[in-house]
Protein backbone atom coordinates (compact mmCIF):
# COMPACT_ATOMS: atom_id res chain seq x y z
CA UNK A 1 -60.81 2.00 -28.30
CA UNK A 2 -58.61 -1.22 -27.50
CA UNK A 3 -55.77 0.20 -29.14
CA UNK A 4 -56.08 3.36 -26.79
CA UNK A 5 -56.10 1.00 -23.55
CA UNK A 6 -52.61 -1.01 -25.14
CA UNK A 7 -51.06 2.41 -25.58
CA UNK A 8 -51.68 3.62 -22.61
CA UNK A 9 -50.74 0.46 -21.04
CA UNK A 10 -47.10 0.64 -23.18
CA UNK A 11 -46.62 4.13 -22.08
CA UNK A 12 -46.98 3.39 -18.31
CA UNK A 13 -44.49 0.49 -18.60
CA UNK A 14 -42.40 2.89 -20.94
CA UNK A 15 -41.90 5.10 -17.64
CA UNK A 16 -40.93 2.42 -15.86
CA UNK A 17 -44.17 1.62 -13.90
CA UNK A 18 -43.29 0.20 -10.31
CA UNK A 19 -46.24 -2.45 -9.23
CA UNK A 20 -44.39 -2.84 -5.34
CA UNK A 21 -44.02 -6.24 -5.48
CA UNK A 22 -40.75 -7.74 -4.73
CA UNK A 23 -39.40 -10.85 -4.44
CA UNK A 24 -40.33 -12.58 -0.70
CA UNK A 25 -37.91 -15.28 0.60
CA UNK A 26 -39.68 -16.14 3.76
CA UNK A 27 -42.10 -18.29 2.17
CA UNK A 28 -42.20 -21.85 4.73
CA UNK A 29 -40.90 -23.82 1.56
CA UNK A 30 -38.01 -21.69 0.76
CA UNK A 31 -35.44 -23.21 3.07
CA UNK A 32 -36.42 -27.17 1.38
CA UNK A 33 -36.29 -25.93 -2.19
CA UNK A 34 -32.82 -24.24 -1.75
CA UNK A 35 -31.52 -27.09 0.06
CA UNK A 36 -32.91 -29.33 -2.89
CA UNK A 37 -31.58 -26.76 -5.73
CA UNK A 38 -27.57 -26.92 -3.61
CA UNK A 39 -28.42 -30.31 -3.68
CA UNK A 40 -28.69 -30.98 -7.77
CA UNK A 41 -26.32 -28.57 -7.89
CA UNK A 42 -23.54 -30.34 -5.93
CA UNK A 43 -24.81 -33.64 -7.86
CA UNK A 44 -24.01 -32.26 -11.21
CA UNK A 45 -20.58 -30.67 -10.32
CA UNK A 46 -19.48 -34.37 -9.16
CA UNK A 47 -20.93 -36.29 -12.33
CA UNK A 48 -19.07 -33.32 -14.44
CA UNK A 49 -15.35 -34.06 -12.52
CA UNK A 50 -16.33 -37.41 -12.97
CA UNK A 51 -17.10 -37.68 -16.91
CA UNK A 52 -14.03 -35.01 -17.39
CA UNK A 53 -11.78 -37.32 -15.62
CA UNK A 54 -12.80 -40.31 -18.15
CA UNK A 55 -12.96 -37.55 -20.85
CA UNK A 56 -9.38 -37.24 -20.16
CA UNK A 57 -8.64 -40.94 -19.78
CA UNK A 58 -10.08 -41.41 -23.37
CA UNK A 59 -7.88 -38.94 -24.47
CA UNK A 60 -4.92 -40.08 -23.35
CA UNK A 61 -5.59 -43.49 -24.50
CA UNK A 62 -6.74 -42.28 -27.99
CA UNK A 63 -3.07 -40.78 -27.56
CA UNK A 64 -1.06 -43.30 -26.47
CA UNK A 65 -2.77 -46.01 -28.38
CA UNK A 66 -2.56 -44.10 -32.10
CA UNK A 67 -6.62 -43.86 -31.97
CA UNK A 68 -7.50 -40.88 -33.51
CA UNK A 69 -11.42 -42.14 -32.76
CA UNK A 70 -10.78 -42.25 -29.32
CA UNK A 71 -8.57 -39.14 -29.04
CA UNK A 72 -11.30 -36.80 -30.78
CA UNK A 73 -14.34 -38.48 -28.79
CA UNK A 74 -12.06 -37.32 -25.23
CA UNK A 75 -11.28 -34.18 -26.89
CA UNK A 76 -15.00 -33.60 -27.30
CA UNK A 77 -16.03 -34.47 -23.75
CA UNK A 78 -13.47 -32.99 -21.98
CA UNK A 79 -15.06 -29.56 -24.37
CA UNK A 80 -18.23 -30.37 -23.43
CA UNK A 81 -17.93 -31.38 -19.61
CA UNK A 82 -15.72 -28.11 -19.00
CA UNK A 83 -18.25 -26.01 -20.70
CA UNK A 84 -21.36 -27.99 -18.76
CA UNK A 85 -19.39 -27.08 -15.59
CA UNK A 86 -19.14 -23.76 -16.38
CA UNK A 87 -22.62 -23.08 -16.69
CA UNK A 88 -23.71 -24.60 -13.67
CA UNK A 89 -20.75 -23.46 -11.46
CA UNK A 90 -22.29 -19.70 -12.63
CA UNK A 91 -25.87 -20.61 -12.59
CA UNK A 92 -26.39 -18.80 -9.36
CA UNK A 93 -24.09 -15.73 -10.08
CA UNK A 94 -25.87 -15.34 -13.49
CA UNK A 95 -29.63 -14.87 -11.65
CA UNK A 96 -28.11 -13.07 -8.94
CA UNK A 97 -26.76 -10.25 -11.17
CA UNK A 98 -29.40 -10.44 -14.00
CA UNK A 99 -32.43 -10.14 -11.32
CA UNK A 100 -30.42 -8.44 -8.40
CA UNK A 101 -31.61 -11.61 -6.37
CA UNK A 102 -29.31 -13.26 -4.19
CA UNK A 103 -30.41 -16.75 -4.61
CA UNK A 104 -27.37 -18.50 -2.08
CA UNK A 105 -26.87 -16.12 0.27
């Protein structure tokens, strides 16, 4: 009879079941914990420009100075600090178009 009940229950979310409950943004908190997401946000964009910038000063000396090391480590961190940006600079776009929640608006 279990089985029955776990059917059912697959069917009804099958059909696209509707519970009415949306997302609420007037919570007393929400203001603090946006201003505190915008806030690691904007803290992790600067540390990224900054470790590109040495990424690129490691390059550049890895080129100038015949040191392959050197020249593949900046290679590697300017990869990984432009693709570090990337994802945070779409975080919010990302959640807003996957959950149709505008998270910075």
């Amino acid at each position: 009879m279990n089985e029955l009940n776990e059917l059912t229950d697959l069917a009804v979310v099958a059909q696209g079941y509707n519970p009415g409950i949306s997302p609420n943004f007037n919570a007393p908190w929400m203001p603090s914990l946006q201003n505190i997401g915008g806030m690691v946000m904007a803290t992790a964009i600067v540390v990224l420009g900054i470790v590109l910038v040495l990424g690129a000063v490691l390059w550049a000396a890895g080129k100038l100075g015949a040191g392959p090391n050197a020249q593949g480590a900046g290679l590697k961190v300017l990869l990984y600090g432009t693709l570090g940006a990337v994802i945070i600079g779409s975080a919010g776009g990302i959640i807003a178009w996957a959950t149709g929640v505008p998270l910075f608006a």
